[in-house]
N, C-alpha and C. Protein backbone atom coordinates (compact mmCIF):
# COMPACT_ATOMS: atom_id res chain seq x y z
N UNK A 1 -18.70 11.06 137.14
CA UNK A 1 -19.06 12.14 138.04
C UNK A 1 -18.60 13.46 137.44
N UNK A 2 -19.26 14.54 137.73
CA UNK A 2 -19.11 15.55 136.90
C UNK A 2 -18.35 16.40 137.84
N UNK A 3 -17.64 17.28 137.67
CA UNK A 3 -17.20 17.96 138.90
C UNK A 3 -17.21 19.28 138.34
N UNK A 4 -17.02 20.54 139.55
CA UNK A 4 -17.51 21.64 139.43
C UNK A 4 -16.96 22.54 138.11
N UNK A 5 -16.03 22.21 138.00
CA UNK A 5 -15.22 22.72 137.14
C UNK A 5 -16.01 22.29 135.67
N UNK A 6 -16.50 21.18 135.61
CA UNK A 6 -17.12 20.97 134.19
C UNK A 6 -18.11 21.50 134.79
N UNK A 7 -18.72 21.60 135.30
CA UNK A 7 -20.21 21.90 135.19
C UNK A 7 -20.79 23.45 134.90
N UNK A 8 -19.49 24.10 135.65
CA UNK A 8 -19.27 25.47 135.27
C UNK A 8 -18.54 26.06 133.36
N UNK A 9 -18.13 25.02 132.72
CA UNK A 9 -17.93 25.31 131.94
C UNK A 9 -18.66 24.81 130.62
N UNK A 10 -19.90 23.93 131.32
CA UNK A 10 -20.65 23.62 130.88
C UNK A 10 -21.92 24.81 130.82
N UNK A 11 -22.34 25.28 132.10
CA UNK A 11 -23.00 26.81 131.94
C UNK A 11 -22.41 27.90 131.02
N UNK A 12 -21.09 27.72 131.47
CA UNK A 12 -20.28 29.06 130.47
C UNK A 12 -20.79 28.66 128.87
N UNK A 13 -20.51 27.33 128.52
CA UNK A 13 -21.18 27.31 126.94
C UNK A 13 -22.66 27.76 126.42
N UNK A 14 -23.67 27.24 127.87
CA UNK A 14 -25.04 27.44 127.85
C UNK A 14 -25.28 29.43 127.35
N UNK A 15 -24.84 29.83 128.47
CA UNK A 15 -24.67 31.51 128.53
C UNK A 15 -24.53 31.88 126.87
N UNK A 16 -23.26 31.49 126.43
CA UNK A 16 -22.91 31.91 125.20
C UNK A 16 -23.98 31.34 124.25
N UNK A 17 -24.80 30.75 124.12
CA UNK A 17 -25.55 29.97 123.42
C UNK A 17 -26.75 30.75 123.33
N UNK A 18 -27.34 31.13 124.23
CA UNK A 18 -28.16 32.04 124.73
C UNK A 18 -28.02 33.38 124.13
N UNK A 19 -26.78 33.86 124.09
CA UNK A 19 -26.50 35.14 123.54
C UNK A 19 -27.12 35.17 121.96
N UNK A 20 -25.60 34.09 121.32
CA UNK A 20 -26.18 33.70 120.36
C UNK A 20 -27.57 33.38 119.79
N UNK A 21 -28.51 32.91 120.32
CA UNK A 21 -30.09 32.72 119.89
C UNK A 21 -30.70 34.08 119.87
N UNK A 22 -30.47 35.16 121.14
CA UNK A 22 -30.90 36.08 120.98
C UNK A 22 -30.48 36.94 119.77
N UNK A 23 -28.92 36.77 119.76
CA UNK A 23 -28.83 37.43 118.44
C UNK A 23 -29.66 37.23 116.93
N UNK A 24 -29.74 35.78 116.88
CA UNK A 24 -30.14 35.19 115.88
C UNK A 24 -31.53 35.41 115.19
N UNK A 25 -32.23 35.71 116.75
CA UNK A 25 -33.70 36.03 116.64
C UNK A 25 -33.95 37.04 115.91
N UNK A 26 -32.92 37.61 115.00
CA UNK A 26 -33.30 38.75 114.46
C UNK A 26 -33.62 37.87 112.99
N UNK A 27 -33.05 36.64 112.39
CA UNK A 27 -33.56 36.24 111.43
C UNK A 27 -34.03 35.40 111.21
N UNK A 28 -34.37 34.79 112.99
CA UNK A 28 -35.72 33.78 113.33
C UNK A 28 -35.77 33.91 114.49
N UNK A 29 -37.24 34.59 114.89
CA UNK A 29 -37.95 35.01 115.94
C UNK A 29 -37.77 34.02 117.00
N UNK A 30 -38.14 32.77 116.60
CA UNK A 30 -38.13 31.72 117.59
C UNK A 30 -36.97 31.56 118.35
N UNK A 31 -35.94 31.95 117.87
CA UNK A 31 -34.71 31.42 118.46
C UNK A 31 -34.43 32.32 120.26
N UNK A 32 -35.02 33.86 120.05
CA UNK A 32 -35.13 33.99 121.41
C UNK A 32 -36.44 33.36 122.45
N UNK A 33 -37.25 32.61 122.05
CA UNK A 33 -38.22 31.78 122.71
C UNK A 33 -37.49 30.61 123.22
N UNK A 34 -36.78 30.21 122.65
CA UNK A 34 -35.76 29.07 122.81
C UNK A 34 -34.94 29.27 123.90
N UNK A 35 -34.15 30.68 123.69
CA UNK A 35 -32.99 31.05 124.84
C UNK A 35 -33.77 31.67 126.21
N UNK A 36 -34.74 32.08 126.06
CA UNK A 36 -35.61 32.72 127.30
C UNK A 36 -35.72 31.41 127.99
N UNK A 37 -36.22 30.04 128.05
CA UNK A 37 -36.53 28.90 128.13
C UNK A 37 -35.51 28.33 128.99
N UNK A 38 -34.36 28.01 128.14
CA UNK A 38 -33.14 27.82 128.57
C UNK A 38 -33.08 28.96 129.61
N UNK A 39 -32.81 29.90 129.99
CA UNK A 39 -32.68 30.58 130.96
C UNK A 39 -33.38 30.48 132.22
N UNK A 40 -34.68 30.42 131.94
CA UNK A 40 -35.66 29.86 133.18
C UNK A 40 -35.54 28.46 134.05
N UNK A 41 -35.05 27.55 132.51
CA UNK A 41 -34.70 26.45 133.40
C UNK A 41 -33.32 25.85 134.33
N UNK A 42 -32.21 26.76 133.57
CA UNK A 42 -30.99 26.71 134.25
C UNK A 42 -30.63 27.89 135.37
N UNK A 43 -32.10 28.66 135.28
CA UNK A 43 -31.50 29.92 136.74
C UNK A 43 -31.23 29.36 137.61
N UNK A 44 -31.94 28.06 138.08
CA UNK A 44 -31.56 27.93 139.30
C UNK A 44 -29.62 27.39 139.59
N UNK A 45 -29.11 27.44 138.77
CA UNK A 45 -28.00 26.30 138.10
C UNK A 45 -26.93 27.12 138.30
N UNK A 46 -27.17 28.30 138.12
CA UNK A 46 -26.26 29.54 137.76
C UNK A 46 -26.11 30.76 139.34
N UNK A 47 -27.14 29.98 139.95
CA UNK A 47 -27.36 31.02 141.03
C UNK A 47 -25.99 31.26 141.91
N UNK A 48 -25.60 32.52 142.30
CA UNK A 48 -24.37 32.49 143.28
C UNK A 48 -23.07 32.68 142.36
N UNK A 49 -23.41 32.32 140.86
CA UNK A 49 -22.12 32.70 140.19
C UNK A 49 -22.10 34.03 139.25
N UNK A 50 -21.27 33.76 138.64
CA UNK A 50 -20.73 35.30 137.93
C UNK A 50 -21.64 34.92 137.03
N UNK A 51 -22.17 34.12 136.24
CA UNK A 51 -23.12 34.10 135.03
C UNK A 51 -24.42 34.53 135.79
N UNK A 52 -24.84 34.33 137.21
CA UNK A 52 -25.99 34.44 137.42
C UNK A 52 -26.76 36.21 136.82
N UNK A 53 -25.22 36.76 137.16
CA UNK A 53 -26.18 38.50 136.44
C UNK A 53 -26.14 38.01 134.89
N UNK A 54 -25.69 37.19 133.78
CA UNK A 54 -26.02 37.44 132.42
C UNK A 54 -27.21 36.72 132.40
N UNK A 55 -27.64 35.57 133.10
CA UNK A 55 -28.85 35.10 132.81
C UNK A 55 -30.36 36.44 133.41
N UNK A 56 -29.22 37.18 134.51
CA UNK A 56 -31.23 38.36 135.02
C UNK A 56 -30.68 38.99 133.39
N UNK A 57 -29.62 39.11 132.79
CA UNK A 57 -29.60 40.54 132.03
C UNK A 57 -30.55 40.20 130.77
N UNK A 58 -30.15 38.34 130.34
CA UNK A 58 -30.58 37.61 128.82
C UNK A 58 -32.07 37.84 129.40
N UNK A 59 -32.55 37.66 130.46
CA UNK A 59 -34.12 37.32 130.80
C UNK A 59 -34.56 38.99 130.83
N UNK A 60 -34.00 39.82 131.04
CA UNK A 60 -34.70 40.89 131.04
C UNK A 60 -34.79 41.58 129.80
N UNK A 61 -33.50 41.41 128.96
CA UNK A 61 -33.65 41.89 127.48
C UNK A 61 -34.88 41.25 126.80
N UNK A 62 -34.99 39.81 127.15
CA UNK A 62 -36.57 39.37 126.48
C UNK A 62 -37.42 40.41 126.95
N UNK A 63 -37.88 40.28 128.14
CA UNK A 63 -39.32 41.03 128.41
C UNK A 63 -39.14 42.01 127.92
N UNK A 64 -38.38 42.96 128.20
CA UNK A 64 -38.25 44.61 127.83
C UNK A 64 -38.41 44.91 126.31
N UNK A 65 -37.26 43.44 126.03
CA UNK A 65 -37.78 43.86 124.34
C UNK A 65 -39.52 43.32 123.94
N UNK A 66 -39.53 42.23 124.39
CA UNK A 66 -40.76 41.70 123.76
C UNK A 66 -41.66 43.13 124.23
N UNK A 67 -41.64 43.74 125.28
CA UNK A 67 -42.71 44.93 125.53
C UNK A 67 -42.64 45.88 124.45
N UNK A 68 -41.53 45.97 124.33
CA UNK A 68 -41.76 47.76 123.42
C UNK A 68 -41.75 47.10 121.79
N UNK A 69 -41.55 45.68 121.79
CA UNK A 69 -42.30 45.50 120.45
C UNK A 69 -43.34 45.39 120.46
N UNK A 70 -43.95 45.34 121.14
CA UNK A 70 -46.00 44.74 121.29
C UNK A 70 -46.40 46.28 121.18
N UNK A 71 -45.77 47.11 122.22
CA UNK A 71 -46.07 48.69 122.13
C UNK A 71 -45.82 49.18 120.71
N UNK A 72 -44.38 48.90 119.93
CA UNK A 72 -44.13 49.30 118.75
C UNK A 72 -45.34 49.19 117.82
N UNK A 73 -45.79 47.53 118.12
CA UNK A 73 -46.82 46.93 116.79
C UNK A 73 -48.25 48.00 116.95
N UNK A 74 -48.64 47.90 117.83
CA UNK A 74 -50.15 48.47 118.34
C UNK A 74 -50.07 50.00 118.27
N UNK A 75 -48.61 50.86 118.16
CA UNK A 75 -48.79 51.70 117.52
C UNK A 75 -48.23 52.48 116.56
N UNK A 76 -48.34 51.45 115.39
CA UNK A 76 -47.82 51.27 114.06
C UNK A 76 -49.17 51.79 113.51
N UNK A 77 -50.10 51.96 113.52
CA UNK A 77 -50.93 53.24 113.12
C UNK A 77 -50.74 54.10 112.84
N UNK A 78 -50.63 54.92 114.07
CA UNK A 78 -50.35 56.10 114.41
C UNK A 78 -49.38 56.44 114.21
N UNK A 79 -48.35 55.43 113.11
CA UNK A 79 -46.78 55.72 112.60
C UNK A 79 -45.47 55.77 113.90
N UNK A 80 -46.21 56.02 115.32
CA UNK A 80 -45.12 56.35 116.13
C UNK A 80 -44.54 54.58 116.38
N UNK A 81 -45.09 53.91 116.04
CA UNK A 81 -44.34 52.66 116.33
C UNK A 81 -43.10 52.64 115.18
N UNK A 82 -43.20 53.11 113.94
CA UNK A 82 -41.67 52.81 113.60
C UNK A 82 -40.34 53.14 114.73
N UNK A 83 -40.06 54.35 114.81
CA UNK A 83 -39.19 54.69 115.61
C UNK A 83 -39.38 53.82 117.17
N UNK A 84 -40.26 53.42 117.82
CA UNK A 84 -40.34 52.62 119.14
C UNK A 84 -39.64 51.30 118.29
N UNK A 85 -39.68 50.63 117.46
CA UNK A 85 -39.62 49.24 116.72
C UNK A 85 -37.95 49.46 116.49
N UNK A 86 -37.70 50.80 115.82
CA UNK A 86 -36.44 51.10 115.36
C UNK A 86 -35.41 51.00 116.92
N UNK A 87 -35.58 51.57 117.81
CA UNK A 87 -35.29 51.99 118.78
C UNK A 87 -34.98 50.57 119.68
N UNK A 88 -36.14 49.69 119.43
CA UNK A 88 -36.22 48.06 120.49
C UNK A 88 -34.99 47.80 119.75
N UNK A 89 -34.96 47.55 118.38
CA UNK A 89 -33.86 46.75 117.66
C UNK A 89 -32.76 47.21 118.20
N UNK A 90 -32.09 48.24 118.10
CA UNK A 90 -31.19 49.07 118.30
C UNK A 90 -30.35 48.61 120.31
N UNK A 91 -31.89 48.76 120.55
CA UNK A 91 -31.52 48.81 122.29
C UNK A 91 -31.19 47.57 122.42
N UNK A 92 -31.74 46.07 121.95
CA UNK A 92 -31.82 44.66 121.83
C UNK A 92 -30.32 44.24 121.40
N UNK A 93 -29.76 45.15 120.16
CA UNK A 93 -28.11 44.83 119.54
C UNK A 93 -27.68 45.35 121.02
N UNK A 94 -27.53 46.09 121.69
CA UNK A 94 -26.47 46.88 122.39
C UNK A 94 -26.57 46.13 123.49
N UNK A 95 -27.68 45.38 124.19
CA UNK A 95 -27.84 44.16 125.11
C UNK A 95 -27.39 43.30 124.92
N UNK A 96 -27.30 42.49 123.59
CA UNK A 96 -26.81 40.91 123.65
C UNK A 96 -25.24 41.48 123.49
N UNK A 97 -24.65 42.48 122.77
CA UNK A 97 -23.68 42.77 122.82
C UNK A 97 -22.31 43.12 123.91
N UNK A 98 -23.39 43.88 124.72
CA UNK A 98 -22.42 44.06 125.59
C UNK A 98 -22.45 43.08 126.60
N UNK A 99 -23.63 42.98 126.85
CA UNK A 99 -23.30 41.19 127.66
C UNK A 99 -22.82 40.08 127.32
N UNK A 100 -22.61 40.06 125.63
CA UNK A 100 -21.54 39.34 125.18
C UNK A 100 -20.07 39.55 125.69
N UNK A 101 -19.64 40.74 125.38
CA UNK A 101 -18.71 41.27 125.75
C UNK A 101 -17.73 41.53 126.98
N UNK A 102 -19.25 41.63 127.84
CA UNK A 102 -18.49 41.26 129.54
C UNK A 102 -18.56 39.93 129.86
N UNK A 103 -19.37 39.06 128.98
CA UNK A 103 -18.97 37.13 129.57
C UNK A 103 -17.90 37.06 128.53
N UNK A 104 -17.22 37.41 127.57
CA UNK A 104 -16.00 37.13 127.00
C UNK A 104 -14.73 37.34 127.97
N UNK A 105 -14.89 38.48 128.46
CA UNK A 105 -13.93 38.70 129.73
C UNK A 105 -13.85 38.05 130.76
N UNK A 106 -15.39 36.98 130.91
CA UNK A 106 -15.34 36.12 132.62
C UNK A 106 -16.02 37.39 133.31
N UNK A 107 -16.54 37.98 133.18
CA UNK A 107 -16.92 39.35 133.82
C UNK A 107 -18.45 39.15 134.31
N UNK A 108 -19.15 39.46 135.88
CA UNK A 108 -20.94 39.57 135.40
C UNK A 108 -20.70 41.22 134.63
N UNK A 109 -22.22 40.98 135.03
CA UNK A 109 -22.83 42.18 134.03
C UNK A 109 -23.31 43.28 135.04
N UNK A 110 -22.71 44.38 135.08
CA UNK A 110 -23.03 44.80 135.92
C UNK A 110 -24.38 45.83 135.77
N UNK A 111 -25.21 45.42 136.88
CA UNK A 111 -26.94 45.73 136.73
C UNK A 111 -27.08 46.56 137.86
């Protein structure tokens, strides 16, 4: 029988894992497809606890980033997508980071 205490420190590993993939995705894409996934399927798991704000924060850094890269790509023409592309990366480090940073502490994230 599992009891709360593992099960919670069983999420706490998940969370960090998650971080990690997102980070990773910078030198394989897939790896945040992976952690978005994981997130969808353990929200319900996490709900009511202190991880529940890092999983809205990991799920929203996907979309937001995946947006202003699709925006970046489509207007990489018109050259203004470097700086939008430069800018996702940039905004994407300072997300997994600092939400690293406040689940190192046991901390949510405050949104």
């Amino acid at each position: 029988m599992i009891t709360d205490e593992e099960k919670m420190q069983s999420l706490q590993k998940l969370t960090m894992v998650v971080y990690a993939l997102y980070a990773f995705s910078y030198f394989a894409g897939i790896t945040a497809i992976i952690g978005i996934v994981i997130n969808y399927i353990k929200k319900e798991e996490v709900a009511g606890t202190w991880l529940e704000s890092h999983f809205r924060w990991q799920i929203r850094t996907f979309w937001f980033g995946l947006l202003w890269a699709v925006i970046g790509i489509a207007t990489l023409v018109i050259l203004i997508g470097i700086p939008i592309l430069f800018a996702n990366c940039i905004w994407i480090i300072y997300r997994v980071v600092k939400g690293w940073l406040y689940f190192n502490d046991n901390k949510p994230v405050p949104i």
